[in-house]
Protein backbone atom coordinates (compact mmCIF):
# COMPACT_ATOMS: atom_id res chain seq x y z
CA UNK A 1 2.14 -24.23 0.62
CA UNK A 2 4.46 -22.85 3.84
CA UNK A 3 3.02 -23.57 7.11
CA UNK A 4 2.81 -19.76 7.87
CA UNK A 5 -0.22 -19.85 5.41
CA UNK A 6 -2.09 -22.86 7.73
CA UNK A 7 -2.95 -19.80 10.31
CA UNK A 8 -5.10 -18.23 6.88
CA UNK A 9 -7.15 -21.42 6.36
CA UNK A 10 -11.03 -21.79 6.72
CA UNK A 11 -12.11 -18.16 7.72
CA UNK A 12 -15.37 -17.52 6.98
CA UNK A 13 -15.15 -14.72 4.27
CA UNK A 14 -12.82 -12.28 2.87
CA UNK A 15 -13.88 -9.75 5.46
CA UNK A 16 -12.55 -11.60 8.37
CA UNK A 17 -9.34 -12.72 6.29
CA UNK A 18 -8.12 -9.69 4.85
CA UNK A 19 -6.94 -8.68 8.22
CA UNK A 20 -4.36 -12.04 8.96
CA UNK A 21 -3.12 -11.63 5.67
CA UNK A 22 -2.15 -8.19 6.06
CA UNK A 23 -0.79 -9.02 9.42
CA UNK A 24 1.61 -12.12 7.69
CA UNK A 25 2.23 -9.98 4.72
CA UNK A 26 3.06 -6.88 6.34
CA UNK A 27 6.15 -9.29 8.13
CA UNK A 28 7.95 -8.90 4.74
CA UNK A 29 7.86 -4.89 4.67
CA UNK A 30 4.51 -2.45 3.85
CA UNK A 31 1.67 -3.69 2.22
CA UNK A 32 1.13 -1.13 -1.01
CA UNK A 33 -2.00 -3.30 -2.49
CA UNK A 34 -4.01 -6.08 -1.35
CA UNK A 35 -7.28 -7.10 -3.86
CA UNK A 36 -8.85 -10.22 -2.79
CA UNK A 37 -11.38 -12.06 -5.24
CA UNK A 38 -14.08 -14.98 -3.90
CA UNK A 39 -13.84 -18.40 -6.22
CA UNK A 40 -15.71 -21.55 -5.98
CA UNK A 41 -14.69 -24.54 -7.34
CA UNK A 42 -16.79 -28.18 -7.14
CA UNK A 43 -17.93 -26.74 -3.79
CA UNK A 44 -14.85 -25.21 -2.28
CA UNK A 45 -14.74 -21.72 -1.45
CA UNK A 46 -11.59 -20.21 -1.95
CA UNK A 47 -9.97 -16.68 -1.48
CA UNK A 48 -7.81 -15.59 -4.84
CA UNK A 49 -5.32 -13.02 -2.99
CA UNK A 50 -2.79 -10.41 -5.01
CA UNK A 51 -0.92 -8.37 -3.20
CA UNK A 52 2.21 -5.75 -3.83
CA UNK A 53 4.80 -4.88 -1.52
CA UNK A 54 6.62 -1.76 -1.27
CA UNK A 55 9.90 -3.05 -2.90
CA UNK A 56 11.08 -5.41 -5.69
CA UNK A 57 13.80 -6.53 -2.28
CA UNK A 58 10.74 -7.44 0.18
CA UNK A 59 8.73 -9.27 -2.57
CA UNK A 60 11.50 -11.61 -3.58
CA UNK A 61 11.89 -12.31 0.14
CA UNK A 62 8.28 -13.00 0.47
CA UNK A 63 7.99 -15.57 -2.73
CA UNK A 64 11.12 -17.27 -1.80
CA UNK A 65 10.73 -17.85 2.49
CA UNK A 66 6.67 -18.27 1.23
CA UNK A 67 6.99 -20.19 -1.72
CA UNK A 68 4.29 -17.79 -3.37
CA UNK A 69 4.18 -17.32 -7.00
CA UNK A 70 3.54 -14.33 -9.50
CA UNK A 71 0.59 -13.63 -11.75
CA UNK A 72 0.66 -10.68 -13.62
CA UNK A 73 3.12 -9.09 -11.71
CA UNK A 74 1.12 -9.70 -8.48
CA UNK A 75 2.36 -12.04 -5.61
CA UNK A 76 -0.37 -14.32 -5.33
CA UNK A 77 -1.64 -16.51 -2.40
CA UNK A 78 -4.87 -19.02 -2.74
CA UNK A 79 -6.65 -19.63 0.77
CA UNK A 80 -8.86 -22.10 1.35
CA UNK A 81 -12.02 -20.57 2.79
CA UNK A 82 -14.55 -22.13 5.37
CA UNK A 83 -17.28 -24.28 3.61
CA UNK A 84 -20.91 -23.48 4.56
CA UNK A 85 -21.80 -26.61 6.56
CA UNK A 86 -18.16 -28.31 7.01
CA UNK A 87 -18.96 -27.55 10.69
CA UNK A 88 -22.23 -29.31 10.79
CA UNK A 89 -21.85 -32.40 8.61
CA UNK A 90 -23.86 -35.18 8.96
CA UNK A 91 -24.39 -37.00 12.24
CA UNK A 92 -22.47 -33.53 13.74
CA UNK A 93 -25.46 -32.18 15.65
CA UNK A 94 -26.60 -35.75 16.29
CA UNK A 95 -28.35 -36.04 19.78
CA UNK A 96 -28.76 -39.32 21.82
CA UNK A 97 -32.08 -41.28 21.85
């Protein structure tokens, strides 16, 4: 995935990463739809994002510079979410003796 999507990784929920997509997406021209679905997979929270821009023009620009791919006529973009506990794995909150 483009580096450009590395700024998206490990938010805590969609809440908090619906804005920073916008915000990248909206670089490409307006933002006419934006549905994001929660998935979880062997313990890895992901965020399943489809999105339409106003124009056939902006959304070919988008998938090529992004290298972001189509699902039912949706651009799509998969962000990894923040895991409950990856913060606080063992030995993290470890204190000294």
């Amino acid at each position: 995935m483009h580096n450009d999507f590395d700024q998206l990784k490990n938010f805590p929920d969609i809440g908090t990463l619906r804005p920073a997509l916008h915000s990248l997406c909206s670089r490409y021209g307006s933002v006419a739809r934006l549905d994001i679905l929660a998935a979880s997979q062997a313990g890895k929270r992901q965020a399943l994002c489809f999105l339409r821009l106003d124009s056939a023009a902006q959304e070919q620009q988008f998938m090529s510079e992004l290298g972001v791919g189509r699902f039912g006529g949706d651009l799509v973009v998969i962000v990894d979410l923040l895991t409950p506990g990856a913060m606080t794995g063992p030995g993290a909150s470890a204190q000294p003796a």
